[in-house]
Structure formats: structure tokens, C-alpha cells
Protein backbone atom coordinates (compact mmCIF):
# COMPACT_ATOMS: atom_id res chain seq x y z
CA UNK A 1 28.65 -7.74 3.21
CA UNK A 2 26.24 -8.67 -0.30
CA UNK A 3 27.13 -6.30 -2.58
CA UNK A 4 25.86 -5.45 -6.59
CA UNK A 5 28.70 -7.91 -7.48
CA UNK A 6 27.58 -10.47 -5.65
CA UNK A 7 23.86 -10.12 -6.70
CA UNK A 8 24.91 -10.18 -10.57
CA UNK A 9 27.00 -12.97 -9.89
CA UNK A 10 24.10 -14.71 -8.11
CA UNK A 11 21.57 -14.29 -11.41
CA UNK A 12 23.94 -15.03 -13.48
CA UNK A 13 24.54 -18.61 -11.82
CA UNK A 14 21.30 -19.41 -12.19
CA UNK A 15 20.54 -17.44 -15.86
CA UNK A 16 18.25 -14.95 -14.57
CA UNK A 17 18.37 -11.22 -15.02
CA UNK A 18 15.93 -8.73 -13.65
CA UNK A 19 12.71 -8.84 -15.14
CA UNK A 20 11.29 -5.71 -15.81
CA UNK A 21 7.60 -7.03 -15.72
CA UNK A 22 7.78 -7.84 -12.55
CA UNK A 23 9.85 -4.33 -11.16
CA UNK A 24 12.53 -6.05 -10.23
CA UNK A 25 15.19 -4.08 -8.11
CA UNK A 26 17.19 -5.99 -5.44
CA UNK A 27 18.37 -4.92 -2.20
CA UNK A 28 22.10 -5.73 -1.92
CA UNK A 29 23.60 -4.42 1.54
CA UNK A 30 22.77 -6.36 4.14
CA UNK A 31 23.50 -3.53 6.34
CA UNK A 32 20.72 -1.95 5.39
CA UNK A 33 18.53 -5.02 4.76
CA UNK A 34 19.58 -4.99 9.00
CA UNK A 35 18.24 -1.34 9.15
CA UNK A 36 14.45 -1.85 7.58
CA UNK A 37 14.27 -5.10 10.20
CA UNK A 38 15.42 -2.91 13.20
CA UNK A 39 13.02 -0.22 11.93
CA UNK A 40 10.11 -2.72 11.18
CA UNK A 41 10.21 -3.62 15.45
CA UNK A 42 10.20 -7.14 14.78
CA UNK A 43 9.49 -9.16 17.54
CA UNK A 44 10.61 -12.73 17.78
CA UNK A 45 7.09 -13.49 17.90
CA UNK A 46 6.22 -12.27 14.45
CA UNK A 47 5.19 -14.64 11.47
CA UNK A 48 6.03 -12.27 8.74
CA UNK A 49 4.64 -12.06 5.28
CA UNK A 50 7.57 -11.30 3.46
CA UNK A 51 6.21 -9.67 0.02
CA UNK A 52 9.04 -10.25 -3.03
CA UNK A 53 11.54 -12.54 -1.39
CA UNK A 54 13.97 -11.85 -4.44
CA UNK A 55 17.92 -13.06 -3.54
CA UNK A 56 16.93 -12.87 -0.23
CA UNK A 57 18.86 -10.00 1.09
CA UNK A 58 15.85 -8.83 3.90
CA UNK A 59 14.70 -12.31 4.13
CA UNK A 60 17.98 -13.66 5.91
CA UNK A 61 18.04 -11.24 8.86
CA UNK A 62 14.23 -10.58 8.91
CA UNK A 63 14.32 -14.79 9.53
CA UNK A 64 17.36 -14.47 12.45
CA UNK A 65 14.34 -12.53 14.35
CA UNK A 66 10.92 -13.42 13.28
CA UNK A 67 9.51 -16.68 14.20
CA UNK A 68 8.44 -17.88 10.84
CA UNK A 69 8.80 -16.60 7.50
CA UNK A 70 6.21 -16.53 4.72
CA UNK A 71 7.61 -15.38 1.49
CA UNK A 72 5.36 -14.65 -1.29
CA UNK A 73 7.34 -15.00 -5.30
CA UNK A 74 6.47 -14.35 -7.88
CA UNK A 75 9.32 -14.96 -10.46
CA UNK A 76 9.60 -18.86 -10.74
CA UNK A 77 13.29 -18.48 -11.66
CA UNK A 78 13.98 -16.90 -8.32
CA UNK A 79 12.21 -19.93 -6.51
CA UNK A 80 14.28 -22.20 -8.41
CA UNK A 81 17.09 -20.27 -7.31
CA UNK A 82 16.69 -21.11 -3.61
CA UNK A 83 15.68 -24.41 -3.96
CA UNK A 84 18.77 -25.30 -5.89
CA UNK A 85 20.66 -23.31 -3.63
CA UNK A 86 18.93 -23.63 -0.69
CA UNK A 87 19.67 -20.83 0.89
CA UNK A 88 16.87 -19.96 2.69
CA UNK A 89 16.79 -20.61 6.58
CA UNK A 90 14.15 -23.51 8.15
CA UNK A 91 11.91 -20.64 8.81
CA UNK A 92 11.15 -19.56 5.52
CA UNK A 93 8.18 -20.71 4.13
CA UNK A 94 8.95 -20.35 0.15
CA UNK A 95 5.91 -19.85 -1.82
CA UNK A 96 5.31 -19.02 -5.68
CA UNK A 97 2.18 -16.55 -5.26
CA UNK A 98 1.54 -13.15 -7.07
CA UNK A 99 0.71 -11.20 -3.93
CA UNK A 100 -2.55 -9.19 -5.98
CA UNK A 101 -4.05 -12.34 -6.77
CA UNK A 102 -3.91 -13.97 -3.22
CA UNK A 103 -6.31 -14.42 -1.24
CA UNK A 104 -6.32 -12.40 1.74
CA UNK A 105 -8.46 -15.02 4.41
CA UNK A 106 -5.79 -17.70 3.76
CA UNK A 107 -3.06 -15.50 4.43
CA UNK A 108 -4.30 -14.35 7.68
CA UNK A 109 -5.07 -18.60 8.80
CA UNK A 110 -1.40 -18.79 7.63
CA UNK A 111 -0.07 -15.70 9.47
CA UNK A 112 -2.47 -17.11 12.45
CA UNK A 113 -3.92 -13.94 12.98
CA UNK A 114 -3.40 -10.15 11.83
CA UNK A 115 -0.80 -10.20 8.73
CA UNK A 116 2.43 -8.25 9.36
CA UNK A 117 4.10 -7.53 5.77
CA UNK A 118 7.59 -6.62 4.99
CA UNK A 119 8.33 -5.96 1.31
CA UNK A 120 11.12 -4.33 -1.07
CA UNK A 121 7.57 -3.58 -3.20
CA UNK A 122 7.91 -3.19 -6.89
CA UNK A 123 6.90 0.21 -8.04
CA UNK A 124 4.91 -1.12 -10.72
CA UNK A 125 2.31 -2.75 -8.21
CA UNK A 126 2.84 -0.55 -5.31
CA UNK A 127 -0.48 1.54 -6.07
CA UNK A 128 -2.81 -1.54 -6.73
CA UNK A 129 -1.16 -3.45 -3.37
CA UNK A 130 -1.79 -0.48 -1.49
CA UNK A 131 -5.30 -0.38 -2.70
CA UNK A 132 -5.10 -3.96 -1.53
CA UNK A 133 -4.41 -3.46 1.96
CA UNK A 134 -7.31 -0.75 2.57
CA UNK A 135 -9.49 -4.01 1.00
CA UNK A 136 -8.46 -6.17 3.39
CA UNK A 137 -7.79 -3.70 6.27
CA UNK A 138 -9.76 -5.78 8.76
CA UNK A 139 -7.26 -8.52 8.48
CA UNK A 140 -4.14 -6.54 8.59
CA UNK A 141 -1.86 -5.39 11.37
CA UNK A 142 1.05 -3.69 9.93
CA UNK A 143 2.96 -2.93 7.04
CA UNK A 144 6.92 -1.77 6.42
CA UNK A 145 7.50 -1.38 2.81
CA UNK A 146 9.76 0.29 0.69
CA UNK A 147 7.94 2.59 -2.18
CA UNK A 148 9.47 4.84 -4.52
CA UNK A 149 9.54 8.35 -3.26
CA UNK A 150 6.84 10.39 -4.65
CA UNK A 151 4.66 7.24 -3.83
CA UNK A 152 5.43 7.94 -0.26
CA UNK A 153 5.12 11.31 -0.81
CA UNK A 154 1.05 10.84 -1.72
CA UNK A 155 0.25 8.73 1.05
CA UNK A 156 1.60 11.61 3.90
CA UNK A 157 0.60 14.31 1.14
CA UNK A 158 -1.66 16.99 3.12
CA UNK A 159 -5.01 18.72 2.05
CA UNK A 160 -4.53 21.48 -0.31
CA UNK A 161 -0.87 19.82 -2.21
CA UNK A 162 -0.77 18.05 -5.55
CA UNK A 163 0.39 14.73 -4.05
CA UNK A 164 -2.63 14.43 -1.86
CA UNK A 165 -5.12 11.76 -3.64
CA UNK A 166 -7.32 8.99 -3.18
CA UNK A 167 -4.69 6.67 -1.54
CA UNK A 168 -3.91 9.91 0.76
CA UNK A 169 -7.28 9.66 1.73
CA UNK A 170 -8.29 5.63 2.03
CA UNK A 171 -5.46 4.71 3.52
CA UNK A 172 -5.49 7.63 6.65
CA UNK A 173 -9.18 6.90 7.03
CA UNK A 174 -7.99 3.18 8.45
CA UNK A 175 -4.30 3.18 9.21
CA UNK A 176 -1.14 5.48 10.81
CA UNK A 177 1.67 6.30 8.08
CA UNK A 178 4.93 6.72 9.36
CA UNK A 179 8.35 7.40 7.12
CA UNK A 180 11.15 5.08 8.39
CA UNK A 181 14.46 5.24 5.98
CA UNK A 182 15.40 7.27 2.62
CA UNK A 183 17.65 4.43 0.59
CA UNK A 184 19.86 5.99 -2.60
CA UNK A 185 19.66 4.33 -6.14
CA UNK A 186 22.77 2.63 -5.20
CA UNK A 187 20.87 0.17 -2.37
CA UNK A 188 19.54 -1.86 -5.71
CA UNK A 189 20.49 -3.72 -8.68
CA UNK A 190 19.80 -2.48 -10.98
CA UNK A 191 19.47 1.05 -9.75
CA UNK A 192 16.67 2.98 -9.84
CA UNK A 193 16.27 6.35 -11.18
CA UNK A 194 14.93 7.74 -7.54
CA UNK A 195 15.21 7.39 -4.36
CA UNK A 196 12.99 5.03 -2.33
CA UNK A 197 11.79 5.65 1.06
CA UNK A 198 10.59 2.88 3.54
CA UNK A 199 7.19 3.64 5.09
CA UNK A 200 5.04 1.89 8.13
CA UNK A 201 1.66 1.45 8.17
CA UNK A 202 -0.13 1.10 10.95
CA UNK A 203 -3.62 -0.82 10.87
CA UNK A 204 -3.87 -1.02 14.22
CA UNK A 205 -2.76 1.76 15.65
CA UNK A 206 -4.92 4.41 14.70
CA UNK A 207 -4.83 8.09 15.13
CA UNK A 208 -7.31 9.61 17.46
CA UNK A 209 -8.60 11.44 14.47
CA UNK A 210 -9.86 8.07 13.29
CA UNK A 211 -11.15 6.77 15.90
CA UNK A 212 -13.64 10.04 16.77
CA UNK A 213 -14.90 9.95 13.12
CA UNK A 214 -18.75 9.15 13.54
CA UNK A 215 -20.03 5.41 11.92
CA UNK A 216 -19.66 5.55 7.89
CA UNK A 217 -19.79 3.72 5.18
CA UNK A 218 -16.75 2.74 4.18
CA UNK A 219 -17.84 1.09 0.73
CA UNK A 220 -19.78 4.39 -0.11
CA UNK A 221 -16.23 6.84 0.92
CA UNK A 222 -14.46 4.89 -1.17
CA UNK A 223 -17.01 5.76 -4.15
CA UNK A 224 -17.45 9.31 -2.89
CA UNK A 225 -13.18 10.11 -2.76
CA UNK A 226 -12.48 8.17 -6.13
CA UNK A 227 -15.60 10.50 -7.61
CA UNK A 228 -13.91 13.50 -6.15
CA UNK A 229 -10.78 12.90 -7.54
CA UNK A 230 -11.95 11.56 -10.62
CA UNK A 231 -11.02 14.89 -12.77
CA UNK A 232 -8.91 16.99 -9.82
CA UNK A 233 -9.25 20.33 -11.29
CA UNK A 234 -13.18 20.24 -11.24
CA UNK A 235 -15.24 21.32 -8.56
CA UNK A 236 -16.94 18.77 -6.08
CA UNK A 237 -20.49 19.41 -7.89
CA UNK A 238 -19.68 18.33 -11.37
CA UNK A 239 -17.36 15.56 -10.53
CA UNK A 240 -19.52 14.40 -7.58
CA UNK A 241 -22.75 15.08 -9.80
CA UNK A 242 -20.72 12.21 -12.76
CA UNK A 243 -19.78 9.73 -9.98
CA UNK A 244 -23.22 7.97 -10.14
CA UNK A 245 -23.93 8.59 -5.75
CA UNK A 246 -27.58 9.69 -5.96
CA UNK A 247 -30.08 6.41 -6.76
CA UNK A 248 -33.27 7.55 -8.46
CA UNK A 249 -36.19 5.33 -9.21
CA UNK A 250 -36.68 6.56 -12.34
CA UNK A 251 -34.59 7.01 -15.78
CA UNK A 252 -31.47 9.86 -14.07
CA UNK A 253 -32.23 13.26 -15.07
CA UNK A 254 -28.95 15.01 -15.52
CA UNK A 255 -30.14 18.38 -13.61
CA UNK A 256 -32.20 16.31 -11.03
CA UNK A 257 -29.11 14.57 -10.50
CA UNK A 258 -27.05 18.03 -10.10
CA UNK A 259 -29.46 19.35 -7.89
CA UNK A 260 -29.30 16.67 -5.30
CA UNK A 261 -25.77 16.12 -5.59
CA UNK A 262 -25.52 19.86 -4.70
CA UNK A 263 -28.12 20.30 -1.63
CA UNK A 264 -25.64 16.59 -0.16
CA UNK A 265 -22.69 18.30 -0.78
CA UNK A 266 -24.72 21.45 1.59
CA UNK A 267 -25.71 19.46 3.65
CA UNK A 268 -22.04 18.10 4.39
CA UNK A 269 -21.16 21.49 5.36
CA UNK A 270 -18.84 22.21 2.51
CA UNK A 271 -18.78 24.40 -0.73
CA UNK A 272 -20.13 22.79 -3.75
CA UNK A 273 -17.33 24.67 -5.69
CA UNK A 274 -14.62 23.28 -3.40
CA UNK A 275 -12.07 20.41 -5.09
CA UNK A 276 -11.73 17.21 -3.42
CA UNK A 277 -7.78 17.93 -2.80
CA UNK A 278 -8.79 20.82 -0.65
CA UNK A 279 -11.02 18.62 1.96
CA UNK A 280 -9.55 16.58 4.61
CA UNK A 281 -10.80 13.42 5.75
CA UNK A 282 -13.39 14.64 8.39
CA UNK A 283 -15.21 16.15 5.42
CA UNK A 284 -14.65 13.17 3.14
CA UNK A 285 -16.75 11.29 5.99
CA UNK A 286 -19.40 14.43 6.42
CA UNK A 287 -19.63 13.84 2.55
CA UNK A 288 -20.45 10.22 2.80
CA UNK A 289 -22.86 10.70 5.58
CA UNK A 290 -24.76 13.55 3.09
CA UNK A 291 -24.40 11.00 0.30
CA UNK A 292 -26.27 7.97 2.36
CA UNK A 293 -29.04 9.97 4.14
């Protein structure tokens, strides 16, 4: 069994220590690197996008199921690691690629179809990747990822908590969220100062929620829940009225601009002095539907 030992003794090899830029924290028991692959429902099917391949601890028994593996690195010292070692089974596809800079299409050609991640996600990036995934929803399937707790926490957050937000909101407006596994400080090296919990998310398996919500645009909720949220303890009409959603010919007149923010937010059924944390997705989309008409 890989334990903290071992992974020291592994960087230290090769001269490499965690970076901190890059929120490095490495699983080291394979048992539970065993766990998050049972729990992902690998198939032996699956190409897998593998984000943060790291010492390799969920790449190994994510490869002894999966048909191919496509690992995405983005510390060069760590691909130089395996390739001096090599250490990597034949299915492993090794490649030195910040995951928010790639490009989405390719991926998908290379995952030959719907991209299934697995990822021990740095908590630096986790928000911006997330925000990735709603981008490229359409050419997603699934992802299992680890995320530090409270991160978790806002993307099952309901209506009406202080963890419910814009990710909340995106990301159950186009996929299923399911927790998997809580893993202690002591999973990593180094540790972390909180727990992490691995979550699923489901791109296509959607609730029935989802699929009743009438046609939207999705560009145009995505502007209308990042305006509500913009300044969370002000009501829907001022930070709705500063979120730029009504388009007038001429030069915007501040209390033109109120007033017609005010008669969409009516006409959306809902109380211009609500706050966006208090509305749940079905009036996120009556919002956007008052916004576009």
C-alpha cells in the first residue's frame, strides 16, 4: 500500500516538492485511490480524462479498468518523473496540458465522444474548472472529482443558505450533483487543512426538474444569476438594475433602466425586493425569460 513515505521518497528522487502554484496535494492510499474508481462506475469501456495525473496514485487502478487513459499535467517535473520512471501503464496517454487552457473540441475527438473526467482537482482552480464544465456542458458526460469541502458544499447548497451561489445555480441548471466519499487531511501529502469530499456530476443524467424547464437562454441566465449575485445582500432590483440586462437605443437612463428592470423582474413572478439566494432555479429561468421578452 503507497503511503506519505513513499510519496516523499518519490519527489525527492526526482527533486521535486509540491508546488504550491499549482495546489498540489497527492493522494497516497491506494485503497482509497480503489474507492473513488469503484465510486466513479467505471466501465471497461471508458476513455477517461484523468485531470492532475500527479504520482499516479488514481491513475494506476483507474488504468486496470478503463480502456484508455488520458492524463492531463501540468507540472513538467511530474512528467519527467514518469517518463524516467516509466511507471505509467500502456494505457496512459501522458500529456503536459493546463486543463483551463485546453481546448474542449479536441478533447472530446480524443475522448471519441462525451468526456468522462476523473480528477484529485486542485482547490486553487476548482471554481474556474467548474465554470469550465458548464462552458462546455454540451460535450461532457460526467465528472468524479474531489473538491475541498465547502466547495462541495456550494454546489448542493439549497435556496435560502449562504453556500448557495452562482455555481449552485449554473451547474444544477445542466447537470445532477451527487456526494460520493468524505477523505481526511491525512489521504494527501502534504495535508490539507480540511477535509475533501468527492462529488459526481452528472451531464447527462438530468433531473426531471431540468428537463421540464421551458426553452431559455442559457447565455442570458448566466448574465442574469452572476448579476444577482453580484452584491448578495442587495435586493434583485438594484443588483439586477447594475447588471447591464435591459438594451436601450439610446444613451441608459439610470431610472429608465430601474423601471424596466423592475416591471421584468414582475413580470417573472417574483418580488423585486427578493435576493437572488432566496430564488431557486425555476425562477432563475422565469427571470431570464422576463429579461429576453
Amino acid at each position: 500500500m503507497t503511503t506519505a513515505p513513499d510519496t516523499r521518497a518519490s519527489l525527492e528522487k526526482h527533486q521535486l516538492t509540491p508546488k504550491k502554484r499549482f495546489g498540489q496535494n497527492f493522494l497516497v492510499h491506494e485503497r482509497t485511490a480503489e474507492a473513488i474508481v469503484h465510486a466513479g462506475r467505471i466501465t471497461s469501456e471508458d476513455i477517461i480524462l484523468e485531470v492532475g495525473v500527479g504520482l499516479g496514485a488514481l491513475t494506476r487502478p483507474l488504468a486496470r479498468v478503463a480502456r484508455q487513459i488520458i492524463g492531463l499535467e501540468i507540472d513538467s517535473g511530474i512528467i519527467r518523473l514518469h517518463q524516467e520512471e516509466k511507471d505509467l501503464p500502456d494505457n496512459v496517454n501522458l500529456i503536459h496540458q493546463d486543463v483551463l487552457k485546453a481546448d474542449f473540441s479536441h478533447l472530446f475527438e480524443l475522448c471519441q465522444g462525451p468526456i468522462k473526467i476523473m480528477a484529485n482537482l486542485p482547490y486553487s482552480i476548482s471554481n474556474p474548472f467548474l465554470f469550465k464544465l458548464i462552458d462546455n456542458k454540451e460535450k461532457m458526460a460526467w465528472a468524479t472529482i474531489m473538491l475541498q469541502k465547502e466547495v462541495a458544499d456550494r454546489l448542493t447548497a439549497p435556496p435560502g443558505t449562504k453556500q448557495y451561489g452562482v455555481p449552485t445555480v449554473l451547474l444544477s441548471a445542466c447537470a445532477t450533483i451527487t456526494r460520493l466519499l468524505t477523505l481526511k487531511p491525512a489521504e494527501f501529502h502534504p495535508r490539507p487543512k480540511i477535509d475533501s469530499v468527492v462529488v459526481r456530476i452528472d451531464f447527462d443524467r438530468q433531473a426531471d426538474r431540468i428537463k421540464a424547464l421551458p426553452a431559455y437562454d442559457r447565455l442570458l441566465l448566466q448574465r442574469v444569476v452572476r448579476g444577482a449575485f453580484s452584491q448578495r445582500r442587495k435586493t434583485l432590483l438594484n443588483t439586477l438594475s447594475s447588471a447591464k440586462l435591459i438594451a436601450l437605443a439610446a444613451e441608459p437612463d439610470k431610472a429608465v433602466v430601474k423601471q424596466l428592470t423592475e416591471a421584468a423582474i414582475r413580470r417573472a413572478g417574483i418580488a423585486p425586493t427578493a435576493r437572488a439566494e432566496d430564488l431557486t432555479l425555476e425562477d432563475f429561468v422565469q427571470l431570464t425569460l422576463a429579461f429576453a421578452g
